[in-house]
N, C-alpha and C. Protein backbone atom coordinates (compact mmCIF):
# COMPACT_ATOMS: atom_id res chain seq x y z
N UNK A 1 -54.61 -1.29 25.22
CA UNK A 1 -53.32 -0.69 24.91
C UNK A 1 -52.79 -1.31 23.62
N UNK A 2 -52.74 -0.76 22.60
CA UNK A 2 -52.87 -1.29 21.46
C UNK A 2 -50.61 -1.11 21.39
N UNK A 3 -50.34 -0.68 22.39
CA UNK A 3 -48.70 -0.17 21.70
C UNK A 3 -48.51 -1.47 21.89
N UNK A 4 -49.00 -2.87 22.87
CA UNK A 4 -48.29 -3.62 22.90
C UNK A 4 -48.81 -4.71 22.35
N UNK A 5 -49.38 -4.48 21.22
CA UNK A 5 -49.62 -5.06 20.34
C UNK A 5 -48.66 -4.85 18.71
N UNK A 6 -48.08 -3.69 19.13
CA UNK A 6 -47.10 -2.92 18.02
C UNK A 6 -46.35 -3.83 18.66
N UNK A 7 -45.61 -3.52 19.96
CA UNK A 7 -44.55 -3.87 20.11
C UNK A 7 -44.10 -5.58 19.87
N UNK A 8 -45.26 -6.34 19.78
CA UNK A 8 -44.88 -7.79 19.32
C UNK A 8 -44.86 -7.90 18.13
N UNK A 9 -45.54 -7.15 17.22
CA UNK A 9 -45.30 -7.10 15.42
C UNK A 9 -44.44 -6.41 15.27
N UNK A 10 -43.23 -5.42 15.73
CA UNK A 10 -42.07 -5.50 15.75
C UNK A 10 -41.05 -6.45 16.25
N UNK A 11 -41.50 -7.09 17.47
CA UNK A 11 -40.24 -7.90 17.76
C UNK A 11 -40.62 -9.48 16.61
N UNK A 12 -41.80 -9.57 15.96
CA UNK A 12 -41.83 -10.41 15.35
C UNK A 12 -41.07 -10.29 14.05
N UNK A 13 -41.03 -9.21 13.50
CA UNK A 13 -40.71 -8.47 12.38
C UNK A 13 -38.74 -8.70 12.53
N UNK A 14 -38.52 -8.32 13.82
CA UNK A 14 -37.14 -8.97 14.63
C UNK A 14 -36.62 -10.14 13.90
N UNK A 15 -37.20 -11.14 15.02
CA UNK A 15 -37.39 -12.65 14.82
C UNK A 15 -37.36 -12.83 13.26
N UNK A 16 -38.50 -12.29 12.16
CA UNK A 16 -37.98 -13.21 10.87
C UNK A 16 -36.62 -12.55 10.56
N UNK A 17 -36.67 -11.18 10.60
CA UNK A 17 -34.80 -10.63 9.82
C UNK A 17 -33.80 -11.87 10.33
N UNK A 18 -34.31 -11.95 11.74
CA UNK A 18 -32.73 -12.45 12.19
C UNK A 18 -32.40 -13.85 12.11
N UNK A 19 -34.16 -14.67 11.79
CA UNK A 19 -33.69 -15.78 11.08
C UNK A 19 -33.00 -16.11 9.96
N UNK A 20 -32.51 -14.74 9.03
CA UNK A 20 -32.19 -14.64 7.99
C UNK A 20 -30.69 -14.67 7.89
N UNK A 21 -30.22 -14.36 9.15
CA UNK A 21 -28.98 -14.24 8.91
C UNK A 21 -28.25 -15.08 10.48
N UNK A 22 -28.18 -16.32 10.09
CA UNK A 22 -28.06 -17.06 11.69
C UNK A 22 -26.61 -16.53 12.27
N UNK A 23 -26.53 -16.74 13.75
CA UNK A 23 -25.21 -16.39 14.34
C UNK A 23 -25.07 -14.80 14.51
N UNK A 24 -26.67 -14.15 13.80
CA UNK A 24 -25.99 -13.07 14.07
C UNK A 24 -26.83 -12.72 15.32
N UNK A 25 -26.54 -11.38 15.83
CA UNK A 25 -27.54 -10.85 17.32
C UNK A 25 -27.89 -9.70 17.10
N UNK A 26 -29.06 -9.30 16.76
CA UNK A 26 -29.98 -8.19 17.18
C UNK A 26 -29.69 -7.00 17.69
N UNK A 27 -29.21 -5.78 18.10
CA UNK A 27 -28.67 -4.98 18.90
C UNK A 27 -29.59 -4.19 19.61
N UNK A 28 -30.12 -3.46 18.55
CA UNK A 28 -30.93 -2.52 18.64
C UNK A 28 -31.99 -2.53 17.08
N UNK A 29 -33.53 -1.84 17.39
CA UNK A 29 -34.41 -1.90 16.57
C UNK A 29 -34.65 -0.58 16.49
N UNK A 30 -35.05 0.31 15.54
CA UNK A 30 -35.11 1.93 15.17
C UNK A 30 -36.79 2.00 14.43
N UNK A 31 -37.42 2.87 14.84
CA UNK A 31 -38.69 2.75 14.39
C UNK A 31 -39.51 4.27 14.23
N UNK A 32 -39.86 4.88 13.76
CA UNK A 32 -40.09 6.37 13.02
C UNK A 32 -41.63 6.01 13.30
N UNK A 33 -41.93 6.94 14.17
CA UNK A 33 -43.65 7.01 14.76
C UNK A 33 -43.85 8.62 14.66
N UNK A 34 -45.01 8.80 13.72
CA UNK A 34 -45.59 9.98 13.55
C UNK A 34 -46.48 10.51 14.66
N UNK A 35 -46.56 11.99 14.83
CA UNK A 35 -47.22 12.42 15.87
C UNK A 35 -48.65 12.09 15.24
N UNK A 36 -48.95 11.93 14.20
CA UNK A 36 -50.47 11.51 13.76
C UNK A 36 -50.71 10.01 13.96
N UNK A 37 -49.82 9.43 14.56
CA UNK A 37 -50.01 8.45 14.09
C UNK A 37 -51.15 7.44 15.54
N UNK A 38 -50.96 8.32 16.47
CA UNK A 38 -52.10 7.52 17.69
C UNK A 38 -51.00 6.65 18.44
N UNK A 39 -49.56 6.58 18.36
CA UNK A 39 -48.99 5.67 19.11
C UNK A 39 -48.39 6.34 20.03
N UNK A 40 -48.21 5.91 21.30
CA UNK A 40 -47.98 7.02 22.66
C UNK A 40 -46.45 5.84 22.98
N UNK A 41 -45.55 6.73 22.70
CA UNK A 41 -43.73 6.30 22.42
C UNK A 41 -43.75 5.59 23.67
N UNK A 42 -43.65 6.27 24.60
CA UNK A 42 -43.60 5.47 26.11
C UNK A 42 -44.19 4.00 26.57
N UNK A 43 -45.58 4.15 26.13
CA UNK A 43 -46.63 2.81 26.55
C UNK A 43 -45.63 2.12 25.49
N UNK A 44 -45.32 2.14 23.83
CA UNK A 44 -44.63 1.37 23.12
C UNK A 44 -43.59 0.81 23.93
N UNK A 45 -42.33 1.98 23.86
CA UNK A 45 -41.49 1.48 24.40
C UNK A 45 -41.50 0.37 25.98
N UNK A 46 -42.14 1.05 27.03
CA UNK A 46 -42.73 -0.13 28.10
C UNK A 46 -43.06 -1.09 27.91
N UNK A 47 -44.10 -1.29 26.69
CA UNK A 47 -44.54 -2.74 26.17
C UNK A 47 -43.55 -3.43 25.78
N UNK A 48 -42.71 -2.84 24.66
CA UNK A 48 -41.65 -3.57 23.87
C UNK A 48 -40.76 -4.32 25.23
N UNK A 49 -39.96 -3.57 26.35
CA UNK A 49 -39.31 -3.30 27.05
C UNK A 49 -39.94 -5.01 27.75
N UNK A 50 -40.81 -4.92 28.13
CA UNK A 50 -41.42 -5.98 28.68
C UNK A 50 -41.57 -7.35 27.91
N UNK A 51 -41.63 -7.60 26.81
CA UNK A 51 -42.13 -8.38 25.91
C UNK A 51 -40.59 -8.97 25.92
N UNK A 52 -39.34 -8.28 25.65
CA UNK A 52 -38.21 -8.90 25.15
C UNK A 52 -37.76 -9.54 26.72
N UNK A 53 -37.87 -8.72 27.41
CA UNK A 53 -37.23 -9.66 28.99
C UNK A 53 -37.33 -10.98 29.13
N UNK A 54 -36.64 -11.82 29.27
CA UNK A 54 -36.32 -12.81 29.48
C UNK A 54 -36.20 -13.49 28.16
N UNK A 55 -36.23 -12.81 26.83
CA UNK A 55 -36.15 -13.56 25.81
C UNK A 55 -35.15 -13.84 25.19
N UNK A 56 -34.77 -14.79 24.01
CA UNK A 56 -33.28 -15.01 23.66
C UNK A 56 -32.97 -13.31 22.97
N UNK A 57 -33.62 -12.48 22.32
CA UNK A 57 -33.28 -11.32 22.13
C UNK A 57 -32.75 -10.02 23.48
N UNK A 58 -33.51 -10.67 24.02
CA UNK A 58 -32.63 -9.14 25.63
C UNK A 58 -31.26 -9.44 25.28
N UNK A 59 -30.50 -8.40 25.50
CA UNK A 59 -30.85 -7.15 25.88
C UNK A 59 -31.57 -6.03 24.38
N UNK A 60 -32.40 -6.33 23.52
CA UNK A 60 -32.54 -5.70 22.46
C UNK A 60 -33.11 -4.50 22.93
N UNK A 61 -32.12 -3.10 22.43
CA UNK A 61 -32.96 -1.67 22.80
C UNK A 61 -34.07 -1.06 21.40
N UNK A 62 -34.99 -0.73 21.66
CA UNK A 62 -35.98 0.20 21.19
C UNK A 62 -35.33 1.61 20.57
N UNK A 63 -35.10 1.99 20.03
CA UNK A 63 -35.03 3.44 19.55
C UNK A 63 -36.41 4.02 18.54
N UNK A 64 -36.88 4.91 19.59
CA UNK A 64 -37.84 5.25 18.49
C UNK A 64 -37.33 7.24 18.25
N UNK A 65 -37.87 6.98 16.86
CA UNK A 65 -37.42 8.58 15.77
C UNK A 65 -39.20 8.91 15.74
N UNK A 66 -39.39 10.53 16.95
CA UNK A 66 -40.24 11.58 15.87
C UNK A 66 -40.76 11.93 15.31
N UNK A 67 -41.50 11.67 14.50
CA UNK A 67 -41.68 12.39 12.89
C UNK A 67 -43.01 12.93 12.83
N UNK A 68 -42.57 14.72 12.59
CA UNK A 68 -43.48 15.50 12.96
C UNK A 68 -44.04 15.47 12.17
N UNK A 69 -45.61 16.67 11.98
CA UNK A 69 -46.65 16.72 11.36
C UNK A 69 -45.97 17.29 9.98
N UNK A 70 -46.47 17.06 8.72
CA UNK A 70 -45.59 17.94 7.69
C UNK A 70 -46.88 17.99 6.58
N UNK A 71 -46.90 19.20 5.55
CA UNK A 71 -48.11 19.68 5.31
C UNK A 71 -47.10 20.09 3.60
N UNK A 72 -48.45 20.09 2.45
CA UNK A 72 -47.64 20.57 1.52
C UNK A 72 -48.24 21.55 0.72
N UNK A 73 -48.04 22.60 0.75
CA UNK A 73 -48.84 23.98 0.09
C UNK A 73 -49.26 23.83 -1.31
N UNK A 74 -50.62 23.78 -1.58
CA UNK A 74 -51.15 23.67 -2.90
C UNK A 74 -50.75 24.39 -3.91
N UNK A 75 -50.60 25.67 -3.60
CA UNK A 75 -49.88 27.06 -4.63
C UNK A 75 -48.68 26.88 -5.06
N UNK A 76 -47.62 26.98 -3.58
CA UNK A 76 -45.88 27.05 -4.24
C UNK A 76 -45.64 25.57 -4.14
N UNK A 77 -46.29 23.99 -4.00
CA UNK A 77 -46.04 22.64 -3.65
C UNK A 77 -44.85 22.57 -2.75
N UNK A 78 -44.60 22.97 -1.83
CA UNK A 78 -43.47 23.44 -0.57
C UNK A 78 -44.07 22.30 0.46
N UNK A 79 -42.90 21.67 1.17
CA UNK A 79 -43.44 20.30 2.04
C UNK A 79 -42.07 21.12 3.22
N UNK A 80 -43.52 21.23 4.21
CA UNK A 80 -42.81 21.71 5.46
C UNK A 80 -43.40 21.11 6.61
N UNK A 81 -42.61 21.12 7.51
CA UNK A 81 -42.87 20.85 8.83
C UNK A 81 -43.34 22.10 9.82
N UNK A 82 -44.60 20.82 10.43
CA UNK A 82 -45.71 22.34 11.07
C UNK A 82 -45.33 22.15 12.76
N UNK A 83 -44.61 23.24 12.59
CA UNK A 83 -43.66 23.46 14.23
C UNK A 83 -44.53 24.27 14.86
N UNK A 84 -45.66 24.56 14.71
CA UNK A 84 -46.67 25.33 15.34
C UNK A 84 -48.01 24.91 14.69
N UNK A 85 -49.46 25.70 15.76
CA UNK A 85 -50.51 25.08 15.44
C UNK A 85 -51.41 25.69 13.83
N UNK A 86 -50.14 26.39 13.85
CA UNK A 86 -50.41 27.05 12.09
C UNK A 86 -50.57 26.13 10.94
N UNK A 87 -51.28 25.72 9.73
CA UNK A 87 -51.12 25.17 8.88
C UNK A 87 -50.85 25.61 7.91
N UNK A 88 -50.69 26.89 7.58
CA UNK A 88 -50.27 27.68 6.84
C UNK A 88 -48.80 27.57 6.07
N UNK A 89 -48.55 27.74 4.93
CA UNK A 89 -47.30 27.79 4.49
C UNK A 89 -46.16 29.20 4.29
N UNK A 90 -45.63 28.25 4.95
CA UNK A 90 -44.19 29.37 5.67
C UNK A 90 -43.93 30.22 4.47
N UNK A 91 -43.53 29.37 3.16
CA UNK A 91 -43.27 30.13 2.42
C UNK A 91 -44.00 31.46 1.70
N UNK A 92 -45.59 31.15 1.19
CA UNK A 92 -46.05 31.89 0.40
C UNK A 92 -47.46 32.03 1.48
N UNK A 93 -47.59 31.90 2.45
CA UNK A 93 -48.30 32.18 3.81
C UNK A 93 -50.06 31.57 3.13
N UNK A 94 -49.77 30.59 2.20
CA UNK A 94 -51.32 29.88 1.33
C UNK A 94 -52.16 28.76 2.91
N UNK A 95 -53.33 29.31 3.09
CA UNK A 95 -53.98 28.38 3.91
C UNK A 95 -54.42 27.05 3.43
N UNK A 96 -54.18 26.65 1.81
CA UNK A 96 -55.31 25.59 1.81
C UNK A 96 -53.27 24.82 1.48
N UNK A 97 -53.31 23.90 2.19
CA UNK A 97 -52.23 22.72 2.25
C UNK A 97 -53.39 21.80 2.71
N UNK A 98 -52.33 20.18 2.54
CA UNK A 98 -53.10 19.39 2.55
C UNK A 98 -51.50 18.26 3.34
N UNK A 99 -52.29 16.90 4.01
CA UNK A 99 -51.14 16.08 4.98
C UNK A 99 -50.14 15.92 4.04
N UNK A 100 -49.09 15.63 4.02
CA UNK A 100 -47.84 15.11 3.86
C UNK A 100 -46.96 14.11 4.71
N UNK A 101 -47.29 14.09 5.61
CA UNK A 101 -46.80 12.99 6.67
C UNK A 101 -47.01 13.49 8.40
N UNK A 102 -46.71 12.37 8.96
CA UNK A 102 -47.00 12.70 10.34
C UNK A 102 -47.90 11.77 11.12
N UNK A 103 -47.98 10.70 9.94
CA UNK A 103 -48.58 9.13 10.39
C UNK A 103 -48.04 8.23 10.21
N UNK A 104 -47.02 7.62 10.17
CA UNK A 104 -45.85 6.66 9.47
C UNK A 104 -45.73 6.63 11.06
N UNK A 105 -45.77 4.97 10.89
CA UNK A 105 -45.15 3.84 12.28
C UNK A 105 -44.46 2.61 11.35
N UNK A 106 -43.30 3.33 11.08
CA UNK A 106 -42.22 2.40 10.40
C UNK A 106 -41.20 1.43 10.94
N UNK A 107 -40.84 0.46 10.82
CA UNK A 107 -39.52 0.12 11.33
C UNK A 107 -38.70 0.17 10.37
N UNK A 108 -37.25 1.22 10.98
CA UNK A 108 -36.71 1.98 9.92
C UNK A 108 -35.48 1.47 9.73
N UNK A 109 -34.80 0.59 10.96
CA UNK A 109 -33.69 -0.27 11.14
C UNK A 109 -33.11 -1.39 11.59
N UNK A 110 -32.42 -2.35 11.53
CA UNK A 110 -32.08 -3.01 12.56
C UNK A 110 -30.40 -2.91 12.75
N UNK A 111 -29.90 -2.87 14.21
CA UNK A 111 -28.59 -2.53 14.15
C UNK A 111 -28.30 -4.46 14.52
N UNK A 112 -27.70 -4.62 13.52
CA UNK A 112 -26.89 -6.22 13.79
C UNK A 112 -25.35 -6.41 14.16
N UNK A 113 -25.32 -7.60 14.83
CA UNK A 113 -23.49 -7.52 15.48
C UNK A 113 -23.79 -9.06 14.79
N UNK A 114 -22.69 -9.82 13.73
CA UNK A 114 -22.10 -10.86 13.63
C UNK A 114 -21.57 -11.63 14.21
């Protein structure tokens, strides 16, 4: 289960921010996982969920963001999101597009309280 191996290189990723700024506390962590990206949100979140319990960070919540498949048409260069199993572009209906995103496992925030 590789999510909970994410989930400690995020809470590590935690740990240095918040050595950065002492006295302060952690709230919540925000993290943008692509449907390409092979990470299954749930096993993450469970792992994460588990990893912080009993630590000086609990109660820290997980928020994870989405981020769908998105494709960008070679002809009109149009960057859309593929809401169906079509790859085709919406706009000028061109088959040959190529990835644009939809693999990004980012950490995109941290919410801090002083």
């Amino acid at each position: 289960m590789h999510e909970l191996s994410i989930a400690s290189a995020i809470l590590d990723a935690v740990r240095n921010e918040a050595d950065k700024h002492p006295g302060a506390h952690v709230l919540k962590v925000g993290v943008r996982i692509g449907v390409l990206s092979g990470v299954e949100p749930e096993a993450l979140s469970f792992g994460f969920s588990a990893l912080v319990q009993g630590t000086t960070l609990e109660p820290l919540a997980l928020e994870i963001e989405a981020v769908p498949r998105r494709q960008r048409c070679s002809a009109c260069n149009l960057t859309f999101d593929v809401l169906e199993e079509s790859l085709a572009c919406p706009r000028c209906a061109n088959d040959h597009t190529t990835l644009a995103g939809g693999e990004e496992l980012d950490l995109a925030y941290l919410e801090v309280e002083d």
